[in-house]
C-alpha atoms as a PDB file:
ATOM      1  CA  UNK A   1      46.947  21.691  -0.773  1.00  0.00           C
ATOM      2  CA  UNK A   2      44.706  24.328  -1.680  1.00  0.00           C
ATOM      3  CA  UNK A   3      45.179  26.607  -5.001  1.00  0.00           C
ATOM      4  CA  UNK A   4      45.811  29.539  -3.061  1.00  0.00           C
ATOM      5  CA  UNK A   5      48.237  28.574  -0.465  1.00  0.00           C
ATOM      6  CA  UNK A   6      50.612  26.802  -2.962  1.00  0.00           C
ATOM      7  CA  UNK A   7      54.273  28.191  -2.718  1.00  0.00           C
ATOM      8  CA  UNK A   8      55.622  29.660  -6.124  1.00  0.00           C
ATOM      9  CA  UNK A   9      59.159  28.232  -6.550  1.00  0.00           C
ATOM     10  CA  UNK A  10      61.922  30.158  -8.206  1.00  0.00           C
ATOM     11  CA  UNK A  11      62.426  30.240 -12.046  1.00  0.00           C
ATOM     12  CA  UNK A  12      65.276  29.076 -13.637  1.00  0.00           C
ATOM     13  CA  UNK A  13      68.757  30.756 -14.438  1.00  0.00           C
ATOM     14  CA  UNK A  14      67.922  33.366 -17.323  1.00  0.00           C
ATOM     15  CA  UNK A  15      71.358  33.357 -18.460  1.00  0.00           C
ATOM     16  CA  UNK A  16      72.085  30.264 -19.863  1.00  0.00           C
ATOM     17  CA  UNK A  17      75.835  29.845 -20.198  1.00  0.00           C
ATOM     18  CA  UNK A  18      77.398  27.715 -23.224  1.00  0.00           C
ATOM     19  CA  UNK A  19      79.661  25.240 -21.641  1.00  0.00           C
ATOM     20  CA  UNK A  20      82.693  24.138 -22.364  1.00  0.00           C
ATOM     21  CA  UNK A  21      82.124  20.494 -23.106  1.00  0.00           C
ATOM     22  CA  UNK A  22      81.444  19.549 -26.716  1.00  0.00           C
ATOM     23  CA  UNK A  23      78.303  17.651 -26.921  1.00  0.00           C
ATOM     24  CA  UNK A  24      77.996  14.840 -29.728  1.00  0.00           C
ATOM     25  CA  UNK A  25      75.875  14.477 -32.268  1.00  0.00           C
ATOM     26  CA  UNK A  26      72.213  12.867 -31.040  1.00  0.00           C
ATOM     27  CA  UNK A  27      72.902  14.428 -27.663  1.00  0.00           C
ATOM     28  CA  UNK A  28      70.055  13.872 -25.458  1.00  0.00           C
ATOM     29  CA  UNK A  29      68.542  15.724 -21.981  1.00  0.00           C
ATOM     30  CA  UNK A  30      66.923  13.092 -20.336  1.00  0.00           C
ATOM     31  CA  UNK A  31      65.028  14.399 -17.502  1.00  0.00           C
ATOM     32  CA  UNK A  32      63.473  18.271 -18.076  1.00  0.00           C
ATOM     33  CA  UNK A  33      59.926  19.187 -17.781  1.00  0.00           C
ATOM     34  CA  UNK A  34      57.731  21.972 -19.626  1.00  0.00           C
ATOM     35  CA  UNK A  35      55.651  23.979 -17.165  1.00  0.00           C
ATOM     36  CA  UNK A  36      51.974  25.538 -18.940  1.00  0.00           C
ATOM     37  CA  UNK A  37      51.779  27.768 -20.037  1.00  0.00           C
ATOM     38  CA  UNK A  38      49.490  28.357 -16.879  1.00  0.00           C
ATOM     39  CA  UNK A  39      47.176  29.897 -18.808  1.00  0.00           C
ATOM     40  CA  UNK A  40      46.872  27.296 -21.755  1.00  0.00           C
ATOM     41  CA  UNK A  41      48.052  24.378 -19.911  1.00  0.00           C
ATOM     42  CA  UNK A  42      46.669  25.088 -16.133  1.00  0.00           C
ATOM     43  CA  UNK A  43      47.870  23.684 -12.851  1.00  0.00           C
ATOM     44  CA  UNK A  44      46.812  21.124 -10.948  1.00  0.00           C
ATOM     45  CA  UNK A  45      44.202  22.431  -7.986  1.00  0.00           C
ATOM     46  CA  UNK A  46      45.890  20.176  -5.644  1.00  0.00           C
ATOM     47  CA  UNK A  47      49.449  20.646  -6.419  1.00  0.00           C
ATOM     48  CA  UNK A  48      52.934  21.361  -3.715  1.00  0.00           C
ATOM     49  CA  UNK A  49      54.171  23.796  -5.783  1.00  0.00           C
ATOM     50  CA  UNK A  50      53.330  26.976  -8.197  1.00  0.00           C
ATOM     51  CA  UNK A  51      55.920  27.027 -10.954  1.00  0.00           C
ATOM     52  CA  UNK A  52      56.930  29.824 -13.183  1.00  0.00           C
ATOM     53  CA  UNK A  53      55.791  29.207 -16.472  1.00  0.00           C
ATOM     54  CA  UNK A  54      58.551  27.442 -18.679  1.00  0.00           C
ATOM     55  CA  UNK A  55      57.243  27.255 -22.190  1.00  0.00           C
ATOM     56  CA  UNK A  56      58.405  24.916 -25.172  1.00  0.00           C
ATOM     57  CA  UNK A  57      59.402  27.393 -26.836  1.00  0.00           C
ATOM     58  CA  UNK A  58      61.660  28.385 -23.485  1.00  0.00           C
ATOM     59  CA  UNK A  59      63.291  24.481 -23.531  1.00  0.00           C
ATOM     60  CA  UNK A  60      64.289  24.323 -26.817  1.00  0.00           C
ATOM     61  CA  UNK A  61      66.606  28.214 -26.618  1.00  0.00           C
ATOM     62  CA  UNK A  62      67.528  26.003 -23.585  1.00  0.00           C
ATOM     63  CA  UNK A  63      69.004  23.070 -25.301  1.00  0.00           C
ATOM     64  CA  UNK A  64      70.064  24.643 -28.565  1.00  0.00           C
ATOM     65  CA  UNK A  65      72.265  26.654 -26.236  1.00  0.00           C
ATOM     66  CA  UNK A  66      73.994  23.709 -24.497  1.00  0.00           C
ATOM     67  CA  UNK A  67      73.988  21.635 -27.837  1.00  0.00           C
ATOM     68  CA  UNK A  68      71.748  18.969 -26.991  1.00  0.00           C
ATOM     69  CA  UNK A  69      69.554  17.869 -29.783  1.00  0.00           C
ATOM     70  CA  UNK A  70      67.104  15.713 -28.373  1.00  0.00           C
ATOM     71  CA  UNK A  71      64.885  15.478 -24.777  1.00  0.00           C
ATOM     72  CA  UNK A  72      62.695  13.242 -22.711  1.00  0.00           C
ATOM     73  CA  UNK A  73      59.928  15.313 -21.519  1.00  0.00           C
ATOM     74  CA  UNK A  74      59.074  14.361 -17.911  1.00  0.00           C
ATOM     75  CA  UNK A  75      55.616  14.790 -16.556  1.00  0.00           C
ATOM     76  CA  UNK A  76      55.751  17.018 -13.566  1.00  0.00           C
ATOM     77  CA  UNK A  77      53.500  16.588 -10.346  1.00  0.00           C
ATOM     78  CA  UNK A  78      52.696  20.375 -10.604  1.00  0.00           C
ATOM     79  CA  UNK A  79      50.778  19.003 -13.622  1.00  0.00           C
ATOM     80  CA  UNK A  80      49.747  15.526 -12.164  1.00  0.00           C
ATOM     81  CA  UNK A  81      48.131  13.402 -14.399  1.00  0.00           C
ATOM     82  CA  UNK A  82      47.190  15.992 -16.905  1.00  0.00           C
ATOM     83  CA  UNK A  83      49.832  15.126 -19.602  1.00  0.00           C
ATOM     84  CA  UNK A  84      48.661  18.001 -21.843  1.00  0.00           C
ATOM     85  CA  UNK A  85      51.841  20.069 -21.828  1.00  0.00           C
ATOM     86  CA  UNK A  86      54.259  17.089 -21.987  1.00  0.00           C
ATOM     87  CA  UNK A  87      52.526  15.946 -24.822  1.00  0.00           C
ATOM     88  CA  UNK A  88      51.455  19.499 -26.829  1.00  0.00           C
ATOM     89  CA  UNK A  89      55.707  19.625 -26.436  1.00  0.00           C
ATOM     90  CA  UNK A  90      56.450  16.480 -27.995  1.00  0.00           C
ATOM     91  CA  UNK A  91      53.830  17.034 -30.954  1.00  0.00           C
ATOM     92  CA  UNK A  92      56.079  19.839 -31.538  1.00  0.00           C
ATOM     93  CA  UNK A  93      59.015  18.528 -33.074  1.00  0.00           C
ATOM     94  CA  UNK A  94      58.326  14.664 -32.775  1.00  0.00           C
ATOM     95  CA  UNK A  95      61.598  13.518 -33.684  1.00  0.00           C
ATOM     96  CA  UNK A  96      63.406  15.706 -31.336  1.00  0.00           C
ATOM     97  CA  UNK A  97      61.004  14.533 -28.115  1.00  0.00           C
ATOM     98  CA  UNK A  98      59.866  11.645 -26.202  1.00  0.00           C
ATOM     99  CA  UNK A  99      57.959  11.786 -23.248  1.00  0.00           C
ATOM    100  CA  UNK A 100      57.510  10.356 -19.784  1.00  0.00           C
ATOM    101  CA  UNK A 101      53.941  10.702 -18.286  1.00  0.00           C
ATOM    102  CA  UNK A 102      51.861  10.595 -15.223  1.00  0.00           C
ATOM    103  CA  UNK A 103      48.902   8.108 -15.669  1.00  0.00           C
ATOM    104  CA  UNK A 104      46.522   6.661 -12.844  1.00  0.00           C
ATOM    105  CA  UNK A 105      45.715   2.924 -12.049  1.00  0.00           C
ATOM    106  CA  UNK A 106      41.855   3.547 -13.573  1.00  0.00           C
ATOM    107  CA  UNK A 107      43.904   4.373 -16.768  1.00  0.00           C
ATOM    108  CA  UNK A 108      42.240   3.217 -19.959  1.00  0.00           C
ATOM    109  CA  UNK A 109      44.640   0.818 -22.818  1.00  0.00           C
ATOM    110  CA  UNK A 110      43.201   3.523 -25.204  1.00  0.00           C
ATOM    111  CA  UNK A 111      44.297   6.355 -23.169  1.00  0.00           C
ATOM    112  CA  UNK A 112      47.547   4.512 -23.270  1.00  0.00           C
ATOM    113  CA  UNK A 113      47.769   4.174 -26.834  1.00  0.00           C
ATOM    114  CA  UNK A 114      46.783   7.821 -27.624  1.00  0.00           C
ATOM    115  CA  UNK A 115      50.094   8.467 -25.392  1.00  0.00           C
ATOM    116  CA  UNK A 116      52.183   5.882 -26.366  1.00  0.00           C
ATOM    117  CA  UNK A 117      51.638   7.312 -30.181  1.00  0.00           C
ATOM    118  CA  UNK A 118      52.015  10.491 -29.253  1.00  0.00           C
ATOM    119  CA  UNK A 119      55.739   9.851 -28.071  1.00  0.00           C
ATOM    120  CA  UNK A 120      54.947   8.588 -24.533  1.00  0.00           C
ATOM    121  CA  UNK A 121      57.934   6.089 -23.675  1.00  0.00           C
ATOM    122  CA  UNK A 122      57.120   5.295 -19.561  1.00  0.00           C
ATOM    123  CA  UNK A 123      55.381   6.444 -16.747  1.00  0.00           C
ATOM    124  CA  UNK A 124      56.346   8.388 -13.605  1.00  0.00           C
ATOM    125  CA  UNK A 125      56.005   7.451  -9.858  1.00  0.00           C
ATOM    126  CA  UNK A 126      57.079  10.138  -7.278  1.00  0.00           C
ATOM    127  CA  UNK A 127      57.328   9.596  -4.144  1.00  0.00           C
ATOM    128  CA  UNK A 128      60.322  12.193  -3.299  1.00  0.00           C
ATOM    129  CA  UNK A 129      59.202  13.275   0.517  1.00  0.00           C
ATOM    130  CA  UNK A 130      58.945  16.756  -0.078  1.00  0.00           C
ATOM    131  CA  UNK A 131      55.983  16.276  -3.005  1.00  0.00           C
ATOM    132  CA  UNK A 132      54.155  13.638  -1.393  1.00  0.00           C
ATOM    133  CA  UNK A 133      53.744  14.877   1.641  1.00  0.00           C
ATOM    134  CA  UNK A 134      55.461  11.877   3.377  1.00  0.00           C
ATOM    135  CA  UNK A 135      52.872   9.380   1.583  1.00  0.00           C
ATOM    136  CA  UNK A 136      54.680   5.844   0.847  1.00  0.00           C
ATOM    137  CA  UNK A 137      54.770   4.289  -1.867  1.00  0.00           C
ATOM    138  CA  UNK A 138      51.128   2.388  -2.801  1.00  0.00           C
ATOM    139  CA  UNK A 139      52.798  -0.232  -5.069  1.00  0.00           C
ATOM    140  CA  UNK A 140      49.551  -2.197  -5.660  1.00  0.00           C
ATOM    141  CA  UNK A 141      48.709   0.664  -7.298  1.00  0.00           C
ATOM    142  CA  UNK A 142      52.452   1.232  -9.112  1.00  0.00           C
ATOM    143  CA  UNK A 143      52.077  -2.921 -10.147  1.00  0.00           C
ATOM    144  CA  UNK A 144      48.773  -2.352 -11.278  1.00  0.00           C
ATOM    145  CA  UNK A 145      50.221   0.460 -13.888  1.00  0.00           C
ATOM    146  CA  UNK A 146      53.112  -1.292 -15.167  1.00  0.00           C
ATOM    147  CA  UNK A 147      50.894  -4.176 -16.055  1.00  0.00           C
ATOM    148  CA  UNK A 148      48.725  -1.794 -18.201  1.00  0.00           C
ATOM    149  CA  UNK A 149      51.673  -0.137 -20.029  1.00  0.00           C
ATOM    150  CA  UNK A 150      53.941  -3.932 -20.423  1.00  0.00           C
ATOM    151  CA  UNK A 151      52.616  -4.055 -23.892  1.00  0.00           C
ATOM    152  CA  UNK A 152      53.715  -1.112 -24.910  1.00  0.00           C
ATOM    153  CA  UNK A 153      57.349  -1.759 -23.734  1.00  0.00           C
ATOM    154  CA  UNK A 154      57.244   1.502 -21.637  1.00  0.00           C
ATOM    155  CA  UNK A 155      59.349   1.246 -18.574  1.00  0.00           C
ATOM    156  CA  UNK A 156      58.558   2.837 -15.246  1.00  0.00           C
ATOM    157  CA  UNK A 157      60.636   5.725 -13.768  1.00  0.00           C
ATOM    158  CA  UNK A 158      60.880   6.044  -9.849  1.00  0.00           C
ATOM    159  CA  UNK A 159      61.555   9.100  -8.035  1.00  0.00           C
ATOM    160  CA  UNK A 160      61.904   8.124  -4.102  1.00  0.00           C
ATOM    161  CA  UNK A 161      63.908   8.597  -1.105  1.00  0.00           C
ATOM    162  CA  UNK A 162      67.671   6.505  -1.202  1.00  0.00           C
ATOM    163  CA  UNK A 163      65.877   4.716   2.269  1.00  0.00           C
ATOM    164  CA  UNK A 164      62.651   3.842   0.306  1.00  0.00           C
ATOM    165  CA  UNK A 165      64.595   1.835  -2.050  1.00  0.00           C
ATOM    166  CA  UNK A 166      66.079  -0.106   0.369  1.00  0.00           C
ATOM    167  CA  UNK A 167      62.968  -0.624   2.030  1.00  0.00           C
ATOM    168  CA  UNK A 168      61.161  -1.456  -1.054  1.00  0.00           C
ATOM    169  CA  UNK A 169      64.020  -3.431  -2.546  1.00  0.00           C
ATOM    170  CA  UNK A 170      62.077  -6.792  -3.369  1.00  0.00           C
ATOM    171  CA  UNK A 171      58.659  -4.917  -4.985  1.00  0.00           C
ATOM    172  CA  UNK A 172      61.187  -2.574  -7.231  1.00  0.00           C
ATOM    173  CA  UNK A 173      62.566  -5.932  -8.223  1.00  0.00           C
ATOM    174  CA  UNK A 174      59.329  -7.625  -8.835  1.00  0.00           C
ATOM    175  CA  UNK A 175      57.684  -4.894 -11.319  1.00  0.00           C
ATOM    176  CA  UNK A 176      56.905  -6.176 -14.575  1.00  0.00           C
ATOM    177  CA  UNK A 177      59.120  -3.447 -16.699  1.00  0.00           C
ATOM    178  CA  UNK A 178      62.368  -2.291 -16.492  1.00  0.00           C
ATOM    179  CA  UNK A 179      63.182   0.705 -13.839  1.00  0.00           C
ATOM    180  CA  UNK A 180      64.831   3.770 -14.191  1.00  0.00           C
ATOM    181  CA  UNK A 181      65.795   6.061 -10.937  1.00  0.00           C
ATOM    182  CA  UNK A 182      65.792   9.562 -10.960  1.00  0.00           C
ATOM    183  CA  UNK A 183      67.985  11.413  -9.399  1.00  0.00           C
ATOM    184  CA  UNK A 184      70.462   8.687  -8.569  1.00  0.00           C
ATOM    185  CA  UNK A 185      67.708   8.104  -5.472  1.00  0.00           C
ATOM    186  CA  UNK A 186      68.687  11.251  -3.704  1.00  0.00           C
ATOM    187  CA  UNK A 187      71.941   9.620  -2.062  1.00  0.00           C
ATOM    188  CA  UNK A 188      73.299  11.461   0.873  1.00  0.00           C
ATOM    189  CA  UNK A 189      76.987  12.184  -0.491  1.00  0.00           C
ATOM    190  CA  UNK A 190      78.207  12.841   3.201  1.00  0.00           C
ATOM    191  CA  UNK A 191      77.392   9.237   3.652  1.00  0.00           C
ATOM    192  CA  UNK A 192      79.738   8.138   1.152  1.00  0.00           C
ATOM    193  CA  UNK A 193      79.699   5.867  -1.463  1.00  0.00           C
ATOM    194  CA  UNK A 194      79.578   3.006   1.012  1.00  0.00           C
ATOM    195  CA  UNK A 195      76.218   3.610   2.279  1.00  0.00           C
ATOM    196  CA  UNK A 196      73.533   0.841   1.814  1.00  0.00           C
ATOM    197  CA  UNK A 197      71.154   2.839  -0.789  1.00  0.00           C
ATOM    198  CA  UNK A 198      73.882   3.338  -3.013  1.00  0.00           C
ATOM    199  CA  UNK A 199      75.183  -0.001  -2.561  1.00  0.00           C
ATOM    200  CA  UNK A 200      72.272  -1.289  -3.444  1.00  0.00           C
ATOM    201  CA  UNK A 201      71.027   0.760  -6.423  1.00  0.00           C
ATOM    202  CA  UNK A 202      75.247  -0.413  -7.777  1.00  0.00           C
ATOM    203  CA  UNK A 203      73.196  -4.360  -7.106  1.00  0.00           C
ATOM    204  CA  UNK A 204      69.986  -3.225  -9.196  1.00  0.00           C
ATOM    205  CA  UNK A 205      72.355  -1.973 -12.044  1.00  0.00           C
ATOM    206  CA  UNK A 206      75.085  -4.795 -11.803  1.00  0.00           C
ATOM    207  CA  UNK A 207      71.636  -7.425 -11.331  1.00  0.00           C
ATOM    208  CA  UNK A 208      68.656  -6.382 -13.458  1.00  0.00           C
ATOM    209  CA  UNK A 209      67.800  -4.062 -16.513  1.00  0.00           C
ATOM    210  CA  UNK A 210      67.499  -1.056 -14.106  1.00  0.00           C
ATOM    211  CA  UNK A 211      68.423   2.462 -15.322  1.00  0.00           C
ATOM    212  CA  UNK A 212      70.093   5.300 -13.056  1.00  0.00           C
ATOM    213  CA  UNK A 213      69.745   9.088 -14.233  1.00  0.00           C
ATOM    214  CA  UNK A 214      73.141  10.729 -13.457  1.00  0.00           C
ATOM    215  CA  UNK A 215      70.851  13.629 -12.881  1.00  0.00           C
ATOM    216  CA  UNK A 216      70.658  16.306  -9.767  1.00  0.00           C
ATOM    217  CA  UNK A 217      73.681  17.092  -8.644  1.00  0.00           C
ATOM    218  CA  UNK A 218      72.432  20.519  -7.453  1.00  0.00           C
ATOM    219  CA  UNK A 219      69.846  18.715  -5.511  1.00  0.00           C
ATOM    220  CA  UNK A 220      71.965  15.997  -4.001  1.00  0.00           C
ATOM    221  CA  UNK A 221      75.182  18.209  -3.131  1.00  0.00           C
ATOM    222  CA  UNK A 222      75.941  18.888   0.321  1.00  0.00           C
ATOM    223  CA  UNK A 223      79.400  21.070  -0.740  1.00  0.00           C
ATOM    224  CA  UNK A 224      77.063  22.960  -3.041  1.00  0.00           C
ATOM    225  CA  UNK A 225      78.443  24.848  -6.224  1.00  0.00           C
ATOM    226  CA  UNK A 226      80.331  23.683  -8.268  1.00  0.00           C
ATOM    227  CA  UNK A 227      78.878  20.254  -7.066  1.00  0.00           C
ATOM    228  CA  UNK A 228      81.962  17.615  -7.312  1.00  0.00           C
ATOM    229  CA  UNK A 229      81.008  16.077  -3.847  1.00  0.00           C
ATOM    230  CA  UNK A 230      78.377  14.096  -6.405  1.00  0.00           C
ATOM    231  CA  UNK A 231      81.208  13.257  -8.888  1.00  0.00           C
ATOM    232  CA  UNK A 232      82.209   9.804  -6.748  1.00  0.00           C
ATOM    233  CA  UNK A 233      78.678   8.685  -7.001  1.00  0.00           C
ATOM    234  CA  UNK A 234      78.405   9.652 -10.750  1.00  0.00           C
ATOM    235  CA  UNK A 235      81.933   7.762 -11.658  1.00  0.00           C
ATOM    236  CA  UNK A 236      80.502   4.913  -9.399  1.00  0.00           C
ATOM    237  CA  UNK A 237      77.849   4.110 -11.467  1.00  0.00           C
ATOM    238  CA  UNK A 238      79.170   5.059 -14.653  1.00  0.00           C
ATOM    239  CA  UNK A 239      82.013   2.133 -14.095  1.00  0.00           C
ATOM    240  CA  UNK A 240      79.558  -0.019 -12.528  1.00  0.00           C
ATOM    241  CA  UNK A 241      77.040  -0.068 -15.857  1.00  0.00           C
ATOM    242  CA  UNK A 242      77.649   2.436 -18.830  1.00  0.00           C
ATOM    243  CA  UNK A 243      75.266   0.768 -20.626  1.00  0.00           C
ATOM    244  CA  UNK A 244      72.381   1.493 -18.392  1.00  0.00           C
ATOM    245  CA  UNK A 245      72.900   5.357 -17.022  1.00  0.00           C
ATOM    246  CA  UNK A 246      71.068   8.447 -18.542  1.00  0.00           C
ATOM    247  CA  UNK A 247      71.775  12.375 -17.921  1.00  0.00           C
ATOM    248  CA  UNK A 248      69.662  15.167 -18.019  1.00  0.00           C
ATOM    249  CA  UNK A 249      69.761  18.645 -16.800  1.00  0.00           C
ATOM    250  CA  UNK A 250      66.195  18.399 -14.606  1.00  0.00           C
ATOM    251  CA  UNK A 251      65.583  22.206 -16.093  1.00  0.00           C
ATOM    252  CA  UNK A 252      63.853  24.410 -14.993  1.00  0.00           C
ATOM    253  CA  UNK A 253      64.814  22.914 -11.753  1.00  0.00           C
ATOM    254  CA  UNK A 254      61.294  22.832  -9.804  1.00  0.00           C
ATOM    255  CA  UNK A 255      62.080  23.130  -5.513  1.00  0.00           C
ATOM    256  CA  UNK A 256      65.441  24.164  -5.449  1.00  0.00           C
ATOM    257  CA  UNK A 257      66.120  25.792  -2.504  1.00  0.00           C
ATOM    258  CA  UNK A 258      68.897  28.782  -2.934  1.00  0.00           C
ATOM    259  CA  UNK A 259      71.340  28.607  -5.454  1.00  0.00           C
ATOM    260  CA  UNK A 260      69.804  28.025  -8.933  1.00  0.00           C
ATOM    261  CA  UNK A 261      72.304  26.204 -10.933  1.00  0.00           C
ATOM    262  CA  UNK A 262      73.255  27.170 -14.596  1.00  0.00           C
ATOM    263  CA  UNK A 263      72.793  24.271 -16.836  1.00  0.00           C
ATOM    264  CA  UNK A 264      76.154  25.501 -18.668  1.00  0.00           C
ATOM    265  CA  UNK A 265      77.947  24.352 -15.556  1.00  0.00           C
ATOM    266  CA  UNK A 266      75.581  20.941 -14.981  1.00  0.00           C
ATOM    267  CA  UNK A 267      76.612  20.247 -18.966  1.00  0.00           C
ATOM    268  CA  UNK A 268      80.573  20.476 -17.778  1.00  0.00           C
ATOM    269  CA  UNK A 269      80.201  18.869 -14.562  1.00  0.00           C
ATOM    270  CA  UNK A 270      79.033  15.436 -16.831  1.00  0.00           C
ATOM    271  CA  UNK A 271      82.498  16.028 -18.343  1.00  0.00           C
ATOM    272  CA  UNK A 272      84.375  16.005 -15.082  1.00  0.00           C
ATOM    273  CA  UNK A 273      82.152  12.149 -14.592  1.00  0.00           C
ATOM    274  CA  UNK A 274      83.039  10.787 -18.082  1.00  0.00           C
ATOM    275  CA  UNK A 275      86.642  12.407 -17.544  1.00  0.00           C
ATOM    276  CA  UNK A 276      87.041  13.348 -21.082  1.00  0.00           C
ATOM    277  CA  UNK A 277      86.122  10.096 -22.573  1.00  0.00           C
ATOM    278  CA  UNK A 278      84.267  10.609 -25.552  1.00  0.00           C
ATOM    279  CA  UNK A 279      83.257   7.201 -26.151  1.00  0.00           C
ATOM    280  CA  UNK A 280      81.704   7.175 -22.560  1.00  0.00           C
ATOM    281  CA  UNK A 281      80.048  10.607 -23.459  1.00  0.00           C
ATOM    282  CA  UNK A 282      78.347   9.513 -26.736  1.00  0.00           C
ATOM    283  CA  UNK A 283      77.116   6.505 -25.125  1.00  0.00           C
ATOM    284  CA  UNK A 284      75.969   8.069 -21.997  1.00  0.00           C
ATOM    285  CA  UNK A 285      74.240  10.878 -24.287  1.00  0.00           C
ATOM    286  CA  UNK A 286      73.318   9.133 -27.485  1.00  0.00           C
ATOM    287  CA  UNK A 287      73.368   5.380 -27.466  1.00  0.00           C
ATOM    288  CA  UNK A 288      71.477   4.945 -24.381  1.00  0.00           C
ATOM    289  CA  UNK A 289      68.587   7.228 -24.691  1.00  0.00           C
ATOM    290  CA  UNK A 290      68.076   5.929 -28.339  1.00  0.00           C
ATOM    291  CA  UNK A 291      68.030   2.518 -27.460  1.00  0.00           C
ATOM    292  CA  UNK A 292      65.580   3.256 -23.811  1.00  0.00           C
ATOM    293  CA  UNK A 293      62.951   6.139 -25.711  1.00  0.00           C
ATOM    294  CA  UNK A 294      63.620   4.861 -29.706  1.00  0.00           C
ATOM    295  CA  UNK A 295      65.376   7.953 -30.913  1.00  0.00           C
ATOM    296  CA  UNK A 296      65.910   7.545 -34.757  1.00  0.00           C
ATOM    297  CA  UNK A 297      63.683   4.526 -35.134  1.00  0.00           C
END
């Protein structure tokens, strides 16, 4: 898409609210994303999307307003596989960050080691329709990736369509690091949780060392605001492997179309899935990012 004609998406809510839900100690946003500065950090020529810059500096107000105390920075595909910002983030408080970057199959080890020190913990694959342009999923190319980054014990996170995953079933199965889905694969919650995506990302969890983000309810929603048509799919998963679910806010939000969600009300809406268990919450929050990114080691 050319520079010029890119859209520019909507910024996130300026007003931050503090929820009401009492994060632990450790608590950690798993999915977010730093935006440029344009200017320092610049876009990608061939990008979907323009974003509004969202500095470091922006993210952490951001979380020390909701009380979380730790983040996985996620490479964005408004900054492809220029990893600059992600990383300039993390080298900003490297015990608070860890990062998740976008790397091509050409990649060299040493450019994988420079990334991997510098707090890189996995690499992204998107796929989600309205980025790629409807391009599937070249999994020579995802396979030839993984095998690059095995050694470092990175895992690879996947961000496709809930009909791509049951289409691609048997290569998601057969990639040589663990998997973790964003976005719970964009289920259709007017399809229930019967419907064979969901179905069968409950068989990855319950059959392999997969990991689900409890993330994007204001993405996935058909009810919209305050979002509890999600909160069957959430508790779904949550009963089906506690041990293997992350949650992050996905701020600043990049595409959202209308309603821009206050990450006050996301943070409370992951109390209304753990249904005041606090055990559930600090393992959901704490446990499993630490043990997935190496928080505290």
């Amino acid at each position: 898409m050319p520079d010029d004609n890119t859209p520019t998406i909507q910024p996130p809510n300026p007003d931050t609210r503090t929820p009401d839900l009492k994060m632990p100690a450790g608590a950690t946003d798993c999915h977010c994303h730093v935006f440029g500065p344009g200017d320092v950090f610049p876009y990608h020529p061939n990008r979907f999307y323009t974003p509004h810059d969202a500095s470091k500096e922006l993210i952490r107000t951001v979380h020390d307003k909701l009380g979380l105390e730790r983040a996985v920075i996620v490479q964005a595909t408004c900054h492809y596989d220029d990893n600059s910002a992600t990383m300039d983030c993390i080298a900003s408080d490297p015990d608070r960050y860890r990062g998740i970057v976008m790397v091509l199959p050409e990649v060299a080890e040493e450019e994988l080691d420079r990334l991997d020190k510098g707090g890189a913990r996995g690499a992204r694959f998107s796929f989600a329709q309205h980025l790629s342009g409807g391009k599937k999923p070249d999994f020579t190319k995802i396979r030839t990736v993984c095998e690059k980054m095995a050694p470092f014990g990175w895992h690879a996170v996947i961000y496709m369509e809930a009909h791509d995953v049951v289409e691609y079933a048997d290569e998601i199965k057969s990639l040589p690091v663990p998997v973790a889905f964003d976005h719970m694969v964009r289920i259709h919650p007017d399809l229930g949780v019967d419907q064979p995506a969901f179905q069968l990302l409950l068989n990855f969890l319950k059959d392999s060392d997969a990991w689900v983000k409890i993330t994007g309810a204001e993405r996935l929603s058909v009810a919209g605001t305050p979002f509890h048509d999600v909160i069957p799919f959430a508790q779904s998963l949550i009963e089906a492997a506690p041990d293997r679910l992350l949650w992050g806010t996905d701020w600043p939000h990049p595409n959202i179309k209308g309603y821009m969600p206050n990450d006050g009300d996301l943070v409370d809406l992951l109390g209304l899935y753990v249904a005041g268990d606090e055990a559930l919450l600090r393992k959901i929050l704490v446990d499993n990012p630490a043990r997935l990114y190496g928080f505290g080691s």
